[in-house]
PDB file of N, CA and C in Angstrom:
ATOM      1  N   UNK A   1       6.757 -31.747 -32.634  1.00  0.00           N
ATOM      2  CA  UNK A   1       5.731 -30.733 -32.741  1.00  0.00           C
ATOM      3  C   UNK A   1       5.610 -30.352 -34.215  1.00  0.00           C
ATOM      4  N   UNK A   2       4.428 -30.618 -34.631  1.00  0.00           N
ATOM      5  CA  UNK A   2       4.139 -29.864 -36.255  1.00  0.00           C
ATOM      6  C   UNK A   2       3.872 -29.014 -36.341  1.00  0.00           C
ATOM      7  N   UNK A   3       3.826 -28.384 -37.596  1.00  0.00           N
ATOM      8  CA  UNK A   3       3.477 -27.216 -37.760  1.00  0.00           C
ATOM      9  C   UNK A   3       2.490 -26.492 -37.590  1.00  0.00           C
ATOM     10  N   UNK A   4       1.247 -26.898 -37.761  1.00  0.00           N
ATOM     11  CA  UNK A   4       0.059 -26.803 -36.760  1.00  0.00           C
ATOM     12  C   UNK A   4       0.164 -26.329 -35.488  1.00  0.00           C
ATOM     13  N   UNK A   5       0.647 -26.815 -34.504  1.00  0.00           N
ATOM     14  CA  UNK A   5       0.848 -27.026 -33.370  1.00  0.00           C
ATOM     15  C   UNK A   5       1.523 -26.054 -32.820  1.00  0.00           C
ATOM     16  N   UNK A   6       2.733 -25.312 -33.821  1.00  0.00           N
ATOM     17  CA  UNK A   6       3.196 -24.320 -33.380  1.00  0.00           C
ATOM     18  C   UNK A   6       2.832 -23.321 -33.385  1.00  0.00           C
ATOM     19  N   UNK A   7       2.143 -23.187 -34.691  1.00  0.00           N
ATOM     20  CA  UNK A   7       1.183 -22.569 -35.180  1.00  0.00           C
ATOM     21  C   UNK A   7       0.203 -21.704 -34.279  1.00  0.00           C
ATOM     22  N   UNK A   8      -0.331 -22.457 -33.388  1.00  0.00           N
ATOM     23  CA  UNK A   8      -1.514 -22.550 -32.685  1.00  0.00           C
ATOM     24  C   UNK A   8      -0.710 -21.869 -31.252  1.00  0.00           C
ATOM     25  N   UNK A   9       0.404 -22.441 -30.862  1.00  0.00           N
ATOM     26  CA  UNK A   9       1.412 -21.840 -29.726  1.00  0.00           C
ATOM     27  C   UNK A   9       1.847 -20.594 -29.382  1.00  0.00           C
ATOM     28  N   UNK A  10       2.062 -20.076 -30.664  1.00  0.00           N
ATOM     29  CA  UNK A  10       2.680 -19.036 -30.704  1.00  0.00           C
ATOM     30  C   UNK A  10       1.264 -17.986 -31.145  1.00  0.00           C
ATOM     31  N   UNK A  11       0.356 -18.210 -31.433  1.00  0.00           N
ATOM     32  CA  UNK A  11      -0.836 -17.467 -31.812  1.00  0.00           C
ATOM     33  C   UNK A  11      -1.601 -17.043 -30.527  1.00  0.00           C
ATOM     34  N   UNK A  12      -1.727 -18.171 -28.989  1.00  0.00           N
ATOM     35  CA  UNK A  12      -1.769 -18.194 -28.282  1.00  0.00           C
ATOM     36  C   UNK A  12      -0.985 -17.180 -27.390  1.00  0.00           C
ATOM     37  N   UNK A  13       0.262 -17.008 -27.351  1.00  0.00           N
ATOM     38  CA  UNK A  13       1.537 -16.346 -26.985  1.00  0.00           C
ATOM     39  C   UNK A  13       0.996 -15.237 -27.353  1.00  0.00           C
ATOM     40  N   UNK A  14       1.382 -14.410 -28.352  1.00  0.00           N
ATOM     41  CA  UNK A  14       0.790 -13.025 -28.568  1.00  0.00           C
ATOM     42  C   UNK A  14      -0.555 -12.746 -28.450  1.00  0.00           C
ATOM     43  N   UNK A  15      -1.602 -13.798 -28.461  1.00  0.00           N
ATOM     44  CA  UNK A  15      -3.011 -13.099 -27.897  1.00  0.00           C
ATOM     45  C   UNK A  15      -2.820 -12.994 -26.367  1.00  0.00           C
ATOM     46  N   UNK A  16      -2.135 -13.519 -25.665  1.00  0.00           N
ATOM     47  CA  UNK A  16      -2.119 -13.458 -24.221  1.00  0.00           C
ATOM     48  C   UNK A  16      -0.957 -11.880 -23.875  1.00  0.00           C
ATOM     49  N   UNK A  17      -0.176 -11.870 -24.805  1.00  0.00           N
ATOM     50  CA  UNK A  17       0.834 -10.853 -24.636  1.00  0.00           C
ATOM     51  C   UNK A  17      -0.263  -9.684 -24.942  1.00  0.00           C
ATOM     52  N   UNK A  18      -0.749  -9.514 -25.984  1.00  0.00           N
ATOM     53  CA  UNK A  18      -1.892  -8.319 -26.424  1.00  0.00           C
ATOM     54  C   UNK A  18      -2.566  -8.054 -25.004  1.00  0.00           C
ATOM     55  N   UNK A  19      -3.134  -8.986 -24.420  1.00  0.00           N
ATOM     56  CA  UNK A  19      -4.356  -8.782 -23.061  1.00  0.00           C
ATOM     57  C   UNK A  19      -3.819  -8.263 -22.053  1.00  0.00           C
ATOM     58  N   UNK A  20      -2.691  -8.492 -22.038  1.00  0.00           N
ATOM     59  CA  UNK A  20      -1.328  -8.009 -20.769  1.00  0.00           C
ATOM     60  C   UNK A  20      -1.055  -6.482 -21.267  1.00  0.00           C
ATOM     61  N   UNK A  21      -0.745  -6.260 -22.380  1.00  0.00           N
ATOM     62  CA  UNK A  21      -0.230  -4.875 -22.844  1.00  0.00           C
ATOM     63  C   UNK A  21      -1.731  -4.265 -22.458  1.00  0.00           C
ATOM     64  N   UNK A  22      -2.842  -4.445 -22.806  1.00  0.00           N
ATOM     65  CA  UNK A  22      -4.140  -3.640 -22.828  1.00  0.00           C
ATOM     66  C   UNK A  22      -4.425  -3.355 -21.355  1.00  0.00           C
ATOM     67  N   UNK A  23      -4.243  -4.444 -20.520  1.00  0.00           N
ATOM     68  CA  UNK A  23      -4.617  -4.533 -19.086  1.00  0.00           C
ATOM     69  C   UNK A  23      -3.488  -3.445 -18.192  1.00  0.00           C
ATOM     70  N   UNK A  24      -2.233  -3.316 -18.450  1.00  0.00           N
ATOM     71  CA  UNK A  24      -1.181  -2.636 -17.971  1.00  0.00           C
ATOM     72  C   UNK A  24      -2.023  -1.464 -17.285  1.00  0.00           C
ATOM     73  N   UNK A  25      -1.665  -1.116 -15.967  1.00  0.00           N
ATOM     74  CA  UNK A  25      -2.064   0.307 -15.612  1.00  0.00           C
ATOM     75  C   UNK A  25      -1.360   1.486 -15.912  1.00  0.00           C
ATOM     76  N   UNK A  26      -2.481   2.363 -15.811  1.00  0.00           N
ATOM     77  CA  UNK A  26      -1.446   3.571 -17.076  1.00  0.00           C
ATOM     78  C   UNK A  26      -0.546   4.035 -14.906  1.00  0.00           C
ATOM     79  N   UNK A  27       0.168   5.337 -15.982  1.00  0.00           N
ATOM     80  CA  UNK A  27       1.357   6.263 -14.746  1.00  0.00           C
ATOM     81  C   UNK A  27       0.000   6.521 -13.468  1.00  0.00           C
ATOM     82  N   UNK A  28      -0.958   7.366 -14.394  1.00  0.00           N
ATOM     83  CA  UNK A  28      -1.876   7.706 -13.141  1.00  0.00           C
ATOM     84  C   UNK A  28      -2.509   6.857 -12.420  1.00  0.00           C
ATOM     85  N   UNK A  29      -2.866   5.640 -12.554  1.00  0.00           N
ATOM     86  CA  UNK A  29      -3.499   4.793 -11.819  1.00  0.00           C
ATOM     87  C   UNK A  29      -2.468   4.314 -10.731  1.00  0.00           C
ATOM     88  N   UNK A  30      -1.313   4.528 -11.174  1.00  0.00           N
ATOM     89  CA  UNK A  30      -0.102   3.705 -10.331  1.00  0.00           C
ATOM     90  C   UNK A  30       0.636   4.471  -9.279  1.00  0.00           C
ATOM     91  N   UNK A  31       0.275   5.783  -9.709  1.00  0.00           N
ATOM     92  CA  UNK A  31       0.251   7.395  -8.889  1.00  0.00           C
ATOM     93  C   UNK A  31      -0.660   7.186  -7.914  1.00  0.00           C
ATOM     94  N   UNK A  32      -2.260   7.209  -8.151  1.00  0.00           N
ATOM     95  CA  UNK A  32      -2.969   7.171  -7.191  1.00  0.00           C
ATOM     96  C   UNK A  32      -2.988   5.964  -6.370  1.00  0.00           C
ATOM     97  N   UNK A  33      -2.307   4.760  -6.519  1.00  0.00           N
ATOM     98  CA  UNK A  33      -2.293   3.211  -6.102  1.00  0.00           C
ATOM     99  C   UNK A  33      -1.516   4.134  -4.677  1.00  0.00           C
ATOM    100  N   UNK A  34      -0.464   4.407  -5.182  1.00  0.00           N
ATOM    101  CA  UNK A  34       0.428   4.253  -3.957  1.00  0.00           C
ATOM    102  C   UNK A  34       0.625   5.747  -3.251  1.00  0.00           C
ATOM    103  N   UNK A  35      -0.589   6.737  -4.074  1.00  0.00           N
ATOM    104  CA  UNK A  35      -0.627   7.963  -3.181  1.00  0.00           C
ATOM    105  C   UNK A  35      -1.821   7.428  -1.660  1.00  0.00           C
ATOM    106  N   UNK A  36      -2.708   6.961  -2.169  1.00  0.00           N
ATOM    107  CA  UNK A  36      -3.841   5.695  -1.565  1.00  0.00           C
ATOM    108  C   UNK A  36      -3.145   4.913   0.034  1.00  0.00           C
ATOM    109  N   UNK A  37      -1.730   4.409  -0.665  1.00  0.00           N
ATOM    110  CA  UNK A  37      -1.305   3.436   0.332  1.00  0.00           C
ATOM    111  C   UNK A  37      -0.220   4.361   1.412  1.00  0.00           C
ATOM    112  N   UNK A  38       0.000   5.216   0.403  1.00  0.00           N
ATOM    113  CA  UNK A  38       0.763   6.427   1.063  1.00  0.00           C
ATOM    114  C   UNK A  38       0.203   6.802   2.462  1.00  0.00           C
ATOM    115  N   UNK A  39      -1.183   7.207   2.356  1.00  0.00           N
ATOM    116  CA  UNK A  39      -1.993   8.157   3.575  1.00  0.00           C
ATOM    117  C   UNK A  39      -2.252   7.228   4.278  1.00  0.00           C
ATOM    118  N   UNK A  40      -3.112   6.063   3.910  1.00  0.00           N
ATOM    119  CA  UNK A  40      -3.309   4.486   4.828  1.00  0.00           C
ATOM    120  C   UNK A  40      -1.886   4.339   5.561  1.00  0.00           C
ATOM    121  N   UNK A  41      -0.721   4.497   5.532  1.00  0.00           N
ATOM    122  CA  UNK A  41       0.278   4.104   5.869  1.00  0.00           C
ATOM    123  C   UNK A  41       0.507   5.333   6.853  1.00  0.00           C
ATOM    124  N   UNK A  42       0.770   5.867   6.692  1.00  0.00           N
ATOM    125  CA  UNK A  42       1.877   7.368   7.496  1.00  0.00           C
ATOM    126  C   UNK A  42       0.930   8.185   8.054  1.00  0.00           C
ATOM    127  N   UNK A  43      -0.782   8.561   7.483  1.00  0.00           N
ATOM    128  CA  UNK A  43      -1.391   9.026   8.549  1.00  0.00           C
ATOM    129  C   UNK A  43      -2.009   8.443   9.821  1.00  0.00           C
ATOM    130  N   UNK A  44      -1.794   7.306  10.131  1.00  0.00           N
ATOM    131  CA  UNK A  44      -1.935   6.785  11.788  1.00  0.00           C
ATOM    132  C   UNK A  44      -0.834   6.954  12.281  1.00  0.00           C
ATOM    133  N   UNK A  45       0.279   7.113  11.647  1.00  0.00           N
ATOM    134  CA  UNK A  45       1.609   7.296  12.307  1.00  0.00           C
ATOM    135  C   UNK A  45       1.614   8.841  12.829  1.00  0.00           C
ATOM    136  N   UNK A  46       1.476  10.025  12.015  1.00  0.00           N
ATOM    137  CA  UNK A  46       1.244  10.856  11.934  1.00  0.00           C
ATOM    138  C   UNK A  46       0.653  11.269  13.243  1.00  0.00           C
ATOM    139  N   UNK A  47      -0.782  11.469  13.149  1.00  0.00           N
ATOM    140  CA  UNK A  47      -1.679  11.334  13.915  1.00  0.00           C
ATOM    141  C   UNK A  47      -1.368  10.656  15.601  1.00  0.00           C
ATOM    142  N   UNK A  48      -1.040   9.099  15.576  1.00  0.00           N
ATOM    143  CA  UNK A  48      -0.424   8.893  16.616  1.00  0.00           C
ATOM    144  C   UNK A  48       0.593   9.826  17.528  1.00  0.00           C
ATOM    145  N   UNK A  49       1.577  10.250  16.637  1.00  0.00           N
ATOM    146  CA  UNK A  49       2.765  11.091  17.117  1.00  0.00           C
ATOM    147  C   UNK A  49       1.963  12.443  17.544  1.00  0.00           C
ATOM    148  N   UNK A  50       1.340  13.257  16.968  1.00  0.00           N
ATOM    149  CA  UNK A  50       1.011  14.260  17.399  1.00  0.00           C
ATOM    150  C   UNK A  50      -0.314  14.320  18.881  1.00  0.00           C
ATOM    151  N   UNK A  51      -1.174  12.889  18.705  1.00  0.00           N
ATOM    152  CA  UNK A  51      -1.496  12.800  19.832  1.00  0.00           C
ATOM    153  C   UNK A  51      -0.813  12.976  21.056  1.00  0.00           C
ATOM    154  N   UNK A  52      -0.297  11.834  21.186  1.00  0.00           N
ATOM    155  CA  UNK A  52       0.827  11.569  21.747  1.00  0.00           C
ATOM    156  C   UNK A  52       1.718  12.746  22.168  1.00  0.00           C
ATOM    157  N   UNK A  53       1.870  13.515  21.556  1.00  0.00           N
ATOM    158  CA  UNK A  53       2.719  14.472  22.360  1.00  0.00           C
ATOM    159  C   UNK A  53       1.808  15.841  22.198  1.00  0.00           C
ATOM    160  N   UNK A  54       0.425  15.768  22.744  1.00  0.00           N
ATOM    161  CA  UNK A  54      -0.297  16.476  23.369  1.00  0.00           C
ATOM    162  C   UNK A  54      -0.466  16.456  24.142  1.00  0.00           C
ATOM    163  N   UNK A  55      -0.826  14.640  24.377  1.00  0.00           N
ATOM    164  CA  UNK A  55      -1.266  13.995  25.814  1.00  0.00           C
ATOM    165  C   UNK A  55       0.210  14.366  26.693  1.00  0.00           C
ATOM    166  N   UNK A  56       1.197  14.249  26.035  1.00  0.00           N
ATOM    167  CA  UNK A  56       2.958  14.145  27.139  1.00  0.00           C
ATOM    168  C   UNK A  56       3.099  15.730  27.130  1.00  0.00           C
ATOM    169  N   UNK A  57       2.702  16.692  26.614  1.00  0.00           N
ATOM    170  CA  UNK A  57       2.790  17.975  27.046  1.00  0.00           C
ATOM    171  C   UNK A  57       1.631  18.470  28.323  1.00  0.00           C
ATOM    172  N   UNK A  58       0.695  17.670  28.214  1.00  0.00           N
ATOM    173  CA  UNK A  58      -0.472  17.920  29.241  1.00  0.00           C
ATOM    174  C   UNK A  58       0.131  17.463  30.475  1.00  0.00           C
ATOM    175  N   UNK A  59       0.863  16.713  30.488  1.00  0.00           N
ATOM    176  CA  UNK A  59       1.402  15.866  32.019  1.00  0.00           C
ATOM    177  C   UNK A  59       2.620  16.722  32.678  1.00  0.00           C
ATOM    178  N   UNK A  60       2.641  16.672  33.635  1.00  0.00           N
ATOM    179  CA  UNK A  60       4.131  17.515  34.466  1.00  0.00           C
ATOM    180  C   UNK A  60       5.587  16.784  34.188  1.00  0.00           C
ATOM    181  N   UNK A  61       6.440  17.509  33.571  1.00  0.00           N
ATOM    182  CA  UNK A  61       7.590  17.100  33.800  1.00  0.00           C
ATOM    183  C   UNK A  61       7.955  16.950  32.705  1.00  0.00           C
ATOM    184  N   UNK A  62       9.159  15.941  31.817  1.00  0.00           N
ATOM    185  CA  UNK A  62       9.368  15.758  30.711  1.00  0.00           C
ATOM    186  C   UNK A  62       8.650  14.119  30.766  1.00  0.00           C
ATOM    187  N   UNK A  63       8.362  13.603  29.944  1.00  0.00           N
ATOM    188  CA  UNK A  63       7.468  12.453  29.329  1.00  0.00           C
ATOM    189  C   UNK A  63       7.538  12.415  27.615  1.00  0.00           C
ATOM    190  N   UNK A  64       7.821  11.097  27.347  1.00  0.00           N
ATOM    191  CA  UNK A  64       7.446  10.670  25.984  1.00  0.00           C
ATOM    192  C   UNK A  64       6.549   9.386  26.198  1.00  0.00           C
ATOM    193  N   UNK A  65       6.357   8.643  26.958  1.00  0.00           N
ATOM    194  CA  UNK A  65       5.431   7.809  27.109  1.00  0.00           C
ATOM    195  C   UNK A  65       4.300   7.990  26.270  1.00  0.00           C
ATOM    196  N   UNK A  66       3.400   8.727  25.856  1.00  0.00           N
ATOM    197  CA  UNK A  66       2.596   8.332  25.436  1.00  0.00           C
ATOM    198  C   UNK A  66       2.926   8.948  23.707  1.00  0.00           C
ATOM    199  N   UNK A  67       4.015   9.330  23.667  1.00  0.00           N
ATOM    200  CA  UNK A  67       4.237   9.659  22.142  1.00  0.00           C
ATOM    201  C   UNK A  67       4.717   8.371  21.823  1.00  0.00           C
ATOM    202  N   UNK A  68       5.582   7.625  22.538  1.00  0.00           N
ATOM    203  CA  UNK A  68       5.962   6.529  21.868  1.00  0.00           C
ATOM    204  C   UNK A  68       5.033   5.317  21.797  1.00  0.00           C
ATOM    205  N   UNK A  69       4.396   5.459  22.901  1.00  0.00           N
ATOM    206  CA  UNK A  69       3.213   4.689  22.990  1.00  0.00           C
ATOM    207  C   UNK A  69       2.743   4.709  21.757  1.00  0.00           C
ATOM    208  N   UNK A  70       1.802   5.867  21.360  1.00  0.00           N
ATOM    209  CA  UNK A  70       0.728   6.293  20.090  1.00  0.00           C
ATOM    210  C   UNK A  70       1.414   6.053  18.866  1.00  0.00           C
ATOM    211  N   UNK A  71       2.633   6.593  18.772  1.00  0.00           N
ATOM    212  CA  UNK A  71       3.738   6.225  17.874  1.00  0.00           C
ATOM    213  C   UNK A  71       3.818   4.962  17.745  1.00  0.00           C
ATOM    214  N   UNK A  72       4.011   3.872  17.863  1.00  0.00           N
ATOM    215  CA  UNK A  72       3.669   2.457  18.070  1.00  0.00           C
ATOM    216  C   UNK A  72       2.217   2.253  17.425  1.00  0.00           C
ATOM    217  N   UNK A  73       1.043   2.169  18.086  1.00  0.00           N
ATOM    218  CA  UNK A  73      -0.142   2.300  17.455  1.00  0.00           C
ATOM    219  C   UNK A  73      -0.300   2.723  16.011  1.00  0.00           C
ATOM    220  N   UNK A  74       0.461   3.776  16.029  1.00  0.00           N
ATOM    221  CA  UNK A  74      -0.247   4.589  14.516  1.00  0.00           C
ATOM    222  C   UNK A  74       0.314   3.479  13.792  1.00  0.00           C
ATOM    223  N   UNK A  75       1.851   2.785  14.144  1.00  0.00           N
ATOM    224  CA  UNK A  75       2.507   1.950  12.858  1.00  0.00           C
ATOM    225  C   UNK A  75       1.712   0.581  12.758  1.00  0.00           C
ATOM    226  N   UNK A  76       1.410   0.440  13.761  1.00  0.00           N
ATOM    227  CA  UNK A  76       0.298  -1.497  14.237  1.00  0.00           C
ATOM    228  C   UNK A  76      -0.637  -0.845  12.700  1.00  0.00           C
ATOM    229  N   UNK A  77      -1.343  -0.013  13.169  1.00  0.00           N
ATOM    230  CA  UNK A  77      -2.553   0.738  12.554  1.00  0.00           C
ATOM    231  C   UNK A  77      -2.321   0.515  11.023  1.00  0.00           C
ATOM    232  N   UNK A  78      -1.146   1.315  10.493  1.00  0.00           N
ATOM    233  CA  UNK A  78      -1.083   1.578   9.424  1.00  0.00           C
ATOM    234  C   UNK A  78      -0.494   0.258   8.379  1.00  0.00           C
ATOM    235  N   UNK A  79       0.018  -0.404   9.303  1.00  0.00           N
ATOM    236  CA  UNK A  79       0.297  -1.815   8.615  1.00  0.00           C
ATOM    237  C   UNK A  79      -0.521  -3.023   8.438  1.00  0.00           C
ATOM    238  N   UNK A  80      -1.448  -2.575   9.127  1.00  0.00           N
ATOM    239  CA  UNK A  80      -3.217  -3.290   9.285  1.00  0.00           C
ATOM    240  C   UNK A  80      -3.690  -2.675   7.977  1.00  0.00           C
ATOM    241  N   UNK A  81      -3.602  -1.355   7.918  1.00  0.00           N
ATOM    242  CA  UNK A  81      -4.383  -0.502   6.811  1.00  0.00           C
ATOM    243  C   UNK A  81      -3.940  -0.862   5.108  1.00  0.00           C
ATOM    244  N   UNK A  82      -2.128  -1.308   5.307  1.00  0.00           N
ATOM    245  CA  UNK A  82      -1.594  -1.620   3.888  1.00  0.00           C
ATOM    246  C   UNK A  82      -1.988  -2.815   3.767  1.00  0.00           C
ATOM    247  N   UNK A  83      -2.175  -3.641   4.491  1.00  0.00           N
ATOM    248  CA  UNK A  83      -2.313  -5.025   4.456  1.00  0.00           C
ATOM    249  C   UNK A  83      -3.713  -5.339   3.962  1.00  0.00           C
ATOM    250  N   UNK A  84      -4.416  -5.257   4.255  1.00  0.00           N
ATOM    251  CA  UNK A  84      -5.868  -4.803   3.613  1.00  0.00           C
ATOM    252  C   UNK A  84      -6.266  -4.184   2.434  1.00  0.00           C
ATOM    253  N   UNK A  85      -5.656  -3.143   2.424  1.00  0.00           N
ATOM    254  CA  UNK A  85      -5.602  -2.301   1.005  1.00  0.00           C
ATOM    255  C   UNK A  85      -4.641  -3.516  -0.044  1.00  0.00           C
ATOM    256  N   UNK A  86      -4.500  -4.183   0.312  1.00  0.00           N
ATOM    257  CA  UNK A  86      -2.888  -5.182  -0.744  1.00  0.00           C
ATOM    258  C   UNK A  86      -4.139  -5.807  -1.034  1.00  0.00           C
ATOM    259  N   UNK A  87      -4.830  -6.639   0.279  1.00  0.00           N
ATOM    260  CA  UNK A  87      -5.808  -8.048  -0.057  1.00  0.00           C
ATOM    261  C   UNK A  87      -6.648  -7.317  -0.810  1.00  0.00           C
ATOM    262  N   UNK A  88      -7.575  -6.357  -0.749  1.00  0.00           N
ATOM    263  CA  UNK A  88      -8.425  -5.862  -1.294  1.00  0.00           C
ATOM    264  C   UNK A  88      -8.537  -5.204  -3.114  1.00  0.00           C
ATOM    265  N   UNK A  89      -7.044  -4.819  -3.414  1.00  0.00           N
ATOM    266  CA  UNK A  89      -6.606  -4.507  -4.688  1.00  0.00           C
ATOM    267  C   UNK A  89      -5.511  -5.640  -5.273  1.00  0.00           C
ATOM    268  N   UNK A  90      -5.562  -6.887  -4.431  1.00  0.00           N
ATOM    269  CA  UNK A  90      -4.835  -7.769  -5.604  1.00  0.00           C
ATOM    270  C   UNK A  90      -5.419  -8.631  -6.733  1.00  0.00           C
TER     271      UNK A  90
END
């Protein structure tokens, strides 16, 4: 390899390193990334659970059936929701 050549390598190297440093997401973008994936995630869970044990307080007797039921759902739900949000922001 001549000198040229390295020349040209390493000039390459730090213009690509520069575009990477500029492109970096700042704290807040990386805050709201995963405050974003946060609610997509845990509010179907959320939500599920508290259904769920509206519907099992409405019924006679003791019951979790449909908390665990909904509970189940909210997580299907919310892992549908990260999974999407991943494809969609990669």
């Amino acid at each position: 390899m001549n000198d040229e050549q390295l020349r040209k390598s390493v000039e390459k190297q730090v213009k690509r390193m520069q575009r990477a440093e500029k492109e970096r997401p700042t704290l807040l973008a990386q805050s709201v990334f995963m405050g974003t994936l946060t609610l997509l995630f845990v509010l179907p869970l959320i939500l599920g659970a508290y259904l769920g044990n509206w519907l099992d307080n409405m019924a006679q007797g003791y019951s979790m059936r449909w908390t665990m039921g909904l509970l189940f759902v909210g997580l299907i739900v919310g892992v549908i929701n990260a999974y999407i949000y991943f494809r969609e922001h990669d």
